[in-house]
N, C-alpha and C. Protein backbone atom coordinates (compact mmCIF):
# COMPACT_ATOMS: atom_id res chain seq x y z
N UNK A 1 23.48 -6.37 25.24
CA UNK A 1 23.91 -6.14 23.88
C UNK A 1 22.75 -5.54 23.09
N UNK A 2 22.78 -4.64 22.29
CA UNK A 2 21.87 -3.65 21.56
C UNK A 2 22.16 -4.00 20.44
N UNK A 3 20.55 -4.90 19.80
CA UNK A 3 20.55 -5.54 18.06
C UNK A 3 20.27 -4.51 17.31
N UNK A 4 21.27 -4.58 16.24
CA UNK A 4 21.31 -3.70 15.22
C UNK A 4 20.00 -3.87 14.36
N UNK A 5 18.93 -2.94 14.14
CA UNK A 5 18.29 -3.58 12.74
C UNK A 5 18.66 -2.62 11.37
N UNK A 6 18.86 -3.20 10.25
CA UNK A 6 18.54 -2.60 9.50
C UNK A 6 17.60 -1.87 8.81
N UNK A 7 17.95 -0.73 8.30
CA UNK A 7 16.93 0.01 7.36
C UNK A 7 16.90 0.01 6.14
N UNK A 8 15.90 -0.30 5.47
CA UNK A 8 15.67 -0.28 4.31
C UNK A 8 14.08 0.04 3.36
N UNK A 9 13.83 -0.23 2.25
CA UNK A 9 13.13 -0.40 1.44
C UNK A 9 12.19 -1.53 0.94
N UNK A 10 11.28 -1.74 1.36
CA UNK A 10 10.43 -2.73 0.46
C UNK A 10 9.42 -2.29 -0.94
N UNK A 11 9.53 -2.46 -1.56
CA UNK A 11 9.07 -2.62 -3.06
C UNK A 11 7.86 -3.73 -3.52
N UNK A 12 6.74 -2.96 -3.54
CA UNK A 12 5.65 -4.47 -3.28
C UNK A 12 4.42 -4.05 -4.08
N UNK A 13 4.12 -4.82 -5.16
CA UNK A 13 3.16 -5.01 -6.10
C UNK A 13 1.88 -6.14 -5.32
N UNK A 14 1.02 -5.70 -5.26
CA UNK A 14 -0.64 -6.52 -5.02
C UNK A 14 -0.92 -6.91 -6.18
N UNK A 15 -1.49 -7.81 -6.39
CA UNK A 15 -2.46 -8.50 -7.68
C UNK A 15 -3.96 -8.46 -7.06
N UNK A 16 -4.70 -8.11 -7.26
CA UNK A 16 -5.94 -8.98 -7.14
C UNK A 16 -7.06 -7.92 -7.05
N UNK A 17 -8.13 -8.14 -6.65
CA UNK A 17 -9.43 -7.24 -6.35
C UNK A 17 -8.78 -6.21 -4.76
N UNK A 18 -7.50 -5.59 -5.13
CA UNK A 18 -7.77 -4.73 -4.57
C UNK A 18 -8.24 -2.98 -4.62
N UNK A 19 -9.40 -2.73 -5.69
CA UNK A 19 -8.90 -1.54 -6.03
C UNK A 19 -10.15 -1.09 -6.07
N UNK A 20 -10.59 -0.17 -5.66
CA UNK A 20 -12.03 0.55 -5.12
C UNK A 20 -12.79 0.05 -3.76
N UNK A 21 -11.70 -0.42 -2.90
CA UNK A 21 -12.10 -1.14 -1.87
C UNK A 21 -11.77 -0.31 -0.61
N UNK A 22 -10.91 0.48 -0.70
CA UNK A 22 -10.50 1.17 0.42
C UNK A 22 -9.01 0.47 0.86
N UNK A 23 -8.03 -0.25 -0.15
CA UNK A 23 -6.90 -0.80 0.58
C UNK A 23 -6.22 0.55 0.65
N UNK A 24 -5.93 1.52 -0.59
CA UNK A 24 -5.03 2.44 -0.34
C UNK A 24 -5.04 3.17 0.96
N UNK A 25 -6.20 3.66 1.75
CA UNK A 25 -6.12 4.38 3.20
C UNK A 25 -5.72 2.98 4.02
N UNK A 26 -5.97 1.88 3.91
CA UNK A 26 -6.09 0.95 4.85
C UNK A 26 -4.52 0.43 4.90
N UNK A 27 -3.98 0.93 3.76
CA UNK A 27 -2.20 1.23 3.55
C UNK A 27 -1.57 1.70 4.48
N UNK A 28 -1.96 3.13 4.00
CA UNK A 28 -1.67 4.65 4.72
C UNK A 28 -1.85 4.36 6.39
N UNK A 29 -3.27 3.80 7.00
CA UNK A 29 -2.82 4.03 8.10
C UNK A 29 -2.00 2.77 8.76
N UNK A 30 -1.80 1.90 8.16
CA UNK A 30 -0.80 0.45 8.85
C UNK A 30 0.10 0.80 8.43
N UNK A 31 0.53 1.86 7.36
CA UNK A 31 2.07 2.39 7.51
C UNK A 31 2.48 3.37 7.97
N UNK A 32 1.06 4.15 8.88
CA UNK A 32 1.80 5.63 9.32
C UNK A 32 1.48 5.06 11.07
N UNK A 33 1.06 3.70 11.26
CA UNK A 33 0.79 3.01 12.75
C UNK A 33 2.18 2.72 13.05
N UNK A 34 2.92 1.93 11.83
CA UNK A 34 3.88 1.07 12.15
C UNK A 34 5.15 2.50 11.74
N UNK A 35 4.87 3.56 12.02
CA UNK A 35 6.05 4.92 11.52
C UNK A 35 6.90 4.30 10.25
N UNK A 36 6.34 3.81 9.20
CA UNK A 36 6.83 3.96 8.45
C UNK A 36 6.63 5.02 7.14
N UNK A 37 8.05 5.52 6.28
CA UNK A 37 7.54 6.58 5.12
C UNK A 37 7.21 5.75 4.30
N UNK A 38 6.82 6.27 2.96
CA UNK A 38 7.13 5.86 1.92
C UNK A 38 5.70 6.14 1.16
N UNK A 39 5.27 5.18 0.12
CA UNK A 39 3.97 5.68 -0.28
C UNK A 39 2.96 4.58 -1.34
N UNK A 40 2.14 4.83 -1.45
CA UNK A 40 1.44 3.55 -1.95
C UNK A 40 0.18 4.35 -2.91
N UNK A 41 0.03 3.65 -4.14
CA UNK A 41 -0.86 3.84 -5.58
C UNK A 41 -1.12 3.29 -6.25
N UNK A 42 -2.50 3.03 -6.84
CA UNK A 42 -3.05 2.43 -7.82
C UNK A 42 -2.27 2.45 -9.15
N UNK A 43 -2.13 1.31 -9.87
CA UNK A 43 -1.89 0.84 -10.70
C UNK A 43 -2.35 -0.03 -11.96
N UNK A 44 -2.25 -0.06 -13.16
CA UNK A 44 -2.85 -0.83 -13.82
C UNK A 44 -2.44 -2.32 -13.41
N UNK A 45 -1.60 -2.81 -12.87
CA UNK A 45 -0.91 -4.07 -11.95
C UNK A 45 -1.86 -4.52 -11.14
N UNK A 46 -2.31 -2.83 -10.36
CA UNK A 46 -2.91 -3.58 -8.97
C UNK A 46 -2.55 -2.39 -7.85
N UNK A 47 -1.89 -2.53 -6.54
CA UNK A 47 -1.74 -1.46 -6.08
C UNK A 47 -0.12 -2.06 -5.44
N UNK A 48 0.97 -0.58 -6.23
CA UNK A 48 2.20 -0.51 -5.60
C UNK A 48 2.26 0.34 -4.21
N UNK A 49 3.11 -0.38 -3.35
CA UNK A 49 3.46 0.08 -2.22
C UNK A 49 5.08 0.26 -1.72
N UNK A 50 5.72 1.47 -1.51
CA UNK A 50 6.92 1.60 -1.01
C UNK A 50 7.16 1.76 0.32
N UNK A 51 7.60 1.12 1.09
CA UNK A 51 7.52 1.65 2.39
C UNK A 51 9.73 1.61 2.80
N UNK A 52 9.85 2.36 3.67
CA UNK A 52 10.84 1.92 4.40
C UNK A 52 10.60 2.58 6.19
N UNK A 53 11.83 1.99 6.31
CA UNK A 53 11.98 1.61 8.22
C UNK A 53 12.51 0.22 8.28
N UNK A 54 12.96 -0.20 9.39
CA UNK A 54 13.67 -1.36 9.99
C UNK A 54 13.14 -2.49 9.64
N UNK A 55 13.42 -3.08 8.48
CA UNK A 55 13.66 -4.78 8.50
C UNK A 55 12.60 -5.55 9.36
N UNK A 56 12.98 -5.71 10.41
CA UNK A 56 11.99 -6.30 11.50
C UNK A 56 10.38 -5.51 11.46
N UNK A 57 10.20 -3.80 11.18
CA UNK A 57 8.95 -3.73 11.09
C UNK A 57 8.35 -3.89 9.64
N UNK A 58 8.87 -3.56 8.70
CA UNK A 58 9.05 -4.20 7.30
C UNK A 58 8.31 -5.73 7.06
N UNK A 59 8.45 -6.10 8.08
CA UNK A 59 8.52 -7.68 7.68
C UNK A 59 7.22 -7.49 8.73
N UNK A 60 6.88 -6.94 9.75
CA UNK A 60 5.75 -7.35 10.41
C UNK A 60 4.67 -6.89 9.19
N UNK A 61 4.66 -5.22 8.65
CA UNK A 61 3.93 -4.82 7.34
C UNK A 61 3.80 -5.84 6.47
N UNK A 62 4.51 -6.38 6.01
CA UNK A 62 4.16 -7.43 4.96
C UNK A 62 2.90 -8.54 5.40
N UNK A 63 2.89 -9.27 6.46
CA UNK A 63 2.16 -9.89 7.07
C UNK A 63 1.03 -9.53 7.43
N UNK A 64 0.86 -8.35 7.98
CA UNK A 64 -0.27 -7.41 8.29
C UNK A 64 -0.98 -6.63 7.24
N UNK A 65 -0.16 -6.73 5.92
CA UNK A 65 -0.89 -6.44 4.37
C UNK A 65 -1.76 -7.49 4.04
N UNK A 66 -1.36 -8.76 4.54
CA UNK A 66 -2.02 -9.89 4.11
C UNK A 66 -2.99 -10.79 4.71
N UNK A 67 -3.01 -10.45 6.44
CA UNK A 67 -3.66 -10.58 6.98
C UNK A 67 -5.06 -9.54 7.60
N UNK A 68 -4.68 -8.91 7.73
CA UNK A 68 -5.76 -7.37 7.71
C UNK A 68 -6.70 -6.42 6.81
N UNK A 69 -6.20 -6.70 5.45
CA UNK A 69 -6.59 -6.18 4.55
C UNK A 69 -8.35 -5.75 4.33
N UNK A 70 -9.08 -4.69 4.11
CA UNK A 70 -10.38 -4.41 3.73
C UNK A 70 -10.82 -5.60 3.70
N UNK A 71 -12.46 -6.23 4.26
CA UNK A 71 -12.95 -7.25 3.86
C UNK A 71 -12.91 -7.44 2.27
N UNK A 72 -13.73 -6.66 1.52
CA UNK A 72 -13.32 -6.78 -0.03
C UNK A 72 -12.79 -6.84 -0.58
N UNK A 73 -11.46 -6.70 -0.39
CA UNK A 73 -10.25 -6.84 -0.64
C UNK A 73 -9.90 -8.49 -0.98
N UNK A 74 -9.32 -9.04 -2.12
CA UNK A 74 -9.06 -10.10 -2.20
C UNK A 74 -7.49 -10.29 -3.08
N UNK A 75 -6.23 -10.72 -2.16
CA UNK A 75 -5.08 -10.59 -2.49
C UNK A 75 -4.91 -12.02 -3.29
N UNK A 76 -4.62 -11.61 -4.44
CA UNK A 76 -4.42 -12.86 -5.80
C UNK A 76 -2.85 -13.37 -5.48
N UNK A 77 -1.78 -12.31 -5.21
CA UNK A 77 -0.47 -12.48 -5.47
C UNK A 77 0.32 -11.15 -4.95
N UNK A 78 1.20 -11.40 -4.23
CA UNK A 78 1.63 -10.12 -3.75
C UNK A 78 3.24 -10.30 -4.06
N UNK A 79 4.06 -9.50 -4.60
CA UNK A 79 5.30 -9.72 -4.85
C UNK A 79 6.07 -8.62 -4.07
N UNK A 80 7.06 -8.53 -3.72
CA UNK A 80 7.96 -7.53 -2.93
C UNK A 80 9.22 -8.27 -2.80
N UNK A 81 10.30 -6.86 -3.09
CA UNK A 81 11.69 -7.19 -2.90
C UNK A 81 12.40 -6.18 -1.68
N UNK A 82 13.04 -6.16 -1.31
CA UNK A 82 13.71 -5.02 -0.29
C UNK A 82 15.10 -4.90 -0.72
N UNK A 83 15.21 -3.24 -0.87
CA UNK A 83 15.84 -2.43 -1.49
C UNK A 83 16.60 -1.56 -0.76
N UNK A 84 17.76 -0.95 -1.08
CA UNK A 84 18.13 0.27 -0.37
C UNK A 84 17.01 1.38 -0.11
N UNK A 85 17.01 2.45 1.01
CA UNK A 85 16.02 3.12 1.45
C UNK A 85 16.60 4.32 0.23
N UNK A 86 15.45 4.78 0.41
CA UNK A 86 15.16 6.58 -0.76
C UNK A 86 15.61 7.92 0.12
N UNK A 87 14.72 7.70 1.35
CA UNK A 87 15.20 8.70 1.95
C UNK A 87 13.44 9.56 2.29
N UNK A 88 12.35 8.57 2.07
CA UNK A 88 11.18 9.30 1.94
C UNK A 88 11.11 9.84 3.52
N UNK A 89 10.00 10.67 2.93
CA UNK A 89 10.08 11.55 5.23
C UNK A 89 9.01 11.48 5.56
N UNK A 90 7.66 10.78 5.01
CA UNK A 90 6.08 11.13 5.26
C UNK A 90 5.85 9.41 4.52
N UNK A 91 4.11 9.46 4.80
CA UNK A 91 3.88 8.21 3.95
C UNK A 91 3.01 8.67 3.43
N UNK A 92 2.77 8.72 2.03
CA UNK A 92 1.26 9.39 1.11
C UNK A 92 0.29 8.46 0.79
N UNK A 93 -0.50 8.85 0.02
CA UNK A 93 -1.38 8.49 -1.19
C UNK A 93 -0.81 8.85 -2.11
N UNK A 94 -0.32 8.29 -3.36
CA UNK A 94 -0.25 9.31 -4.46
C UNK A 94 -1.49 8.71 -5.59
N UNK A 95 -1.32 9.66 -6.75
CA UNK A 95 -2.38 9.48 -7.53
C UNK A 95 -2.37 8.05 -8.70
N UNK A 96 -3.02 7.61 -8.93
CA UNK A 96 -2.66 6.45 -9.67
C UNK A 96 -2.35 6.31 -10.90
N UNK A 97 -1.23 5.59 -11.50
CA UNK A 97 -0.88 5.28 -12.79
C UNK A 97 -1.69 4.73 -13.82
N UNK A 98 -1.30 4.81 -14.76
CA UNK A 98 -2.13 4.49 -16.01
C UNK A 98 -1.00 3.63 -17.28
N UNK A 99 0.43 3.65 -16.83
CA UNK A 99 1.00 2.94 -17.40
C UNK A 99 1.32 1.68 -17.64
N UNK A 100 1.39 1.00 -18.96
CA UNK A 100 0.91 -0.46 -19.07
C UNK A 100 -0.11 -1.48 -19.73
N UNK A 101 -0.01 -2.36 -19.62
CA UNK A 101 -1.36 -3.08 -19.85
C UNK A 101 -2.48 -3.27 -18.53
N UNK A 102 -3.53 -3.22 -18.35
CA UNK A 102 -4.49 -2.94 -17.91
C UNK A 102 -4.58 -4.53 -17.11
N UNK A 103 -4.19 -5.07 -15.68
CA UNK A 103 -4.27 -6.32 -15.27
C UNK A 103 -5.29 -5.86 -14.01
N UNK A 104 -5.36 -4.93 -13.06
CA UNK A 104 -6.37 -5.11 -12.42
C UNK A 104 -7.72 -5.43 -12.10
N UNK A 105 -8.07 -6.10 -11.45
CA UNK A 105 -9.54 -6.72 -10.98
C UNK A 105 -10.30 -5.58 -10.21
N UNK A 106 -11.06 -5.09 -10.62
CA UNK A 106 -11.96 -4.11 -9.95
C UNK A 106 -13.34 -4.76 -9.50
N UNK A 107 -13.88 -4.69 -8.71
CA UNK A 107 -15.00 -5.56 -8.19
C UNK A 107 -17.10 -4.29 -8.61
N UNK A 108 -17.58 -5.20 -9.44
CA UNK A 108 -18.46 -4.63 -9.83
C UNK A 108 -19.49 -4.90 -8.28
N UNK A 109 -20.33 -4.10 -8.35
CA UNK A 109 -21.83 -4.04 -7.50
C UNK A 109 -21.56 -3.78 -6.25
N UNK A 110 -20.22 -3.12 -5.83
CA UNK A 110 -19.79 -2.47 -4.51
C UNK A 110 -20.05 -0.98 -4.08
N UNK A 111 -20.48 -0.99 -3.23
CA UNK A 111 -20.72 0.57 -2.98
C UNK A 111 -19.40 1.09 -2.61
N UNK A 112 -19.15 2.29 -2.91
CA UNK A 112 -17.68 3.40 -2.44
C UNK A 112 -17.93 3.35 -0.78
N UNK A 113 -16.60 2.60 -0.60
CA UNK A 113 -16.52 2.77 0.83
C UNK A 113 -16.18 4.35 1.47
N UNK A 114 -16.77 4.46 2.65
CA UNK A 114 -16.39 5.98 3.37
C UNK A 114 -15.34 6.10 3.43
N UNK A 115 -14.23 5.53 3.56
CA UNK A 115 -12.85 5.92 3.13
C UNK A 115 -12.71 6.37 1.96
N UNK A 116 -12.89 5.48 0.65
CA UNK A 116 -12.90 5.99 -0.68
C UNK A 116 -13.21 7.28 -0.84
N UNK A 117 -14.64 7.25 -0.35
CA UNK A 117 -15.53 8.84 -0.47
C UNK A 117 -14.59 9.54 -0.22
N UNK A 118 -14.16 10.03 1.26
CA UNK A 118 -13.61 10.66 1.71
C UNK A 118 -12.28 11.04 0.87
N UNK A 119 -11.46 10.61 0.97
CA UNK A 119 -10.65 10.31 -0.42
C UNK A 119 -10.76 11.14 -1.72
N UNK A 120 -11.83 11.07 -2.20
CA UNK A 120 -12.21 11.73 -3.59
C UNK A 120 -12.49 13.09 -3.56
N UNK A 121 -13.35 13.22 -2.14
CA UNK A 121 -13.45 14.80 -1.66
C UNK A 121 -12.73 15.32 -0.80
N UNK A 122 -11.49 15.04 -0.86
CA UNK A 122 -10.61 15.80 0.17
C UNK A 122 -9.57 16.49 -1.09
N UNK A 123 -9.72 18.10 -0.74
CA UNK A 123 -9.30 18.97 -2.11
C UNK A 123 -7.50 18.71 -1.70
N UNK A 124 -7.52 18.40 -0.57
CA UNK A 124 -5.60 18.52 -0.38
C UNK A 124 -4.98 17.24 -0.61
N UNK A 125 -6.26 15.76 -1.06
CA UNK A 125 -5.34 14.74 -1.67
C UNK A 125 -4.72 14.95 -3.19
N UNK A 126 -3.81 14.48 -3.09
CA UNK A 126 -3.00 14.56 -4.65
C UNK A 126 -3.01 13.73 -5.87
């Protein structure tokens, strides 16, 4: 017998010191490992993440956001709902928001990780 999984959408807000740490690539590649689309950005919140693909890998991502994460990285609160899928075809970076009140934790006396770097000087990120 061949189990059906579903496809869908997860919808997922971070709280905490994640933001000049290198989570956004550390996103990107545990969601382009696990073939999922969708896309993930800084926020005055913290950092939003959309991903879709099957339920079952959905749910391994969630776990592996929370267990894996950048050493510097420190997850306060992570919220996510799952949603109908969009239809995304790639998984990005996009550029970060500025809408809101200002709740993120940024961590002072850290050096820019080589991801970050990389990141800032790559003319084809968006």
């Amino acid at each position: 017998m061949i189990r059906h999984t579903s496809f869908a959408r997860v919808s997922i807000v971070i709280h905490g010191a994640v933001q000049g740490v290198g989570f956004r690539p550390f996103v990107y590649r545990l969601a382009t490992e696990l073939h999922l689309n969708g896309r993930v950005s800084n926020s005055n919140e913290g950092v939003q993440i959309e991903a879709e693909g099957s339920k079952d890998i959905l749910d391994r991502f969630l776990l592996r956001l929370q267990k894996e994460h950048p050493p510097n990285a420190s997850i306060h609160s992570m919220e996510y709902s799952f949603l109908d899928a969009l239809g995304f075809t790639a998984f990005e970076i996009c550029q970060s928001g500025t809408e809101g009140a200002k709740r993120a934790v940024v961590l002072p006396d850290i050096a820019t990780c080589a991801d970050c770097l990389e990141e800032v000087f790559d003319p084809l990120n968006c």
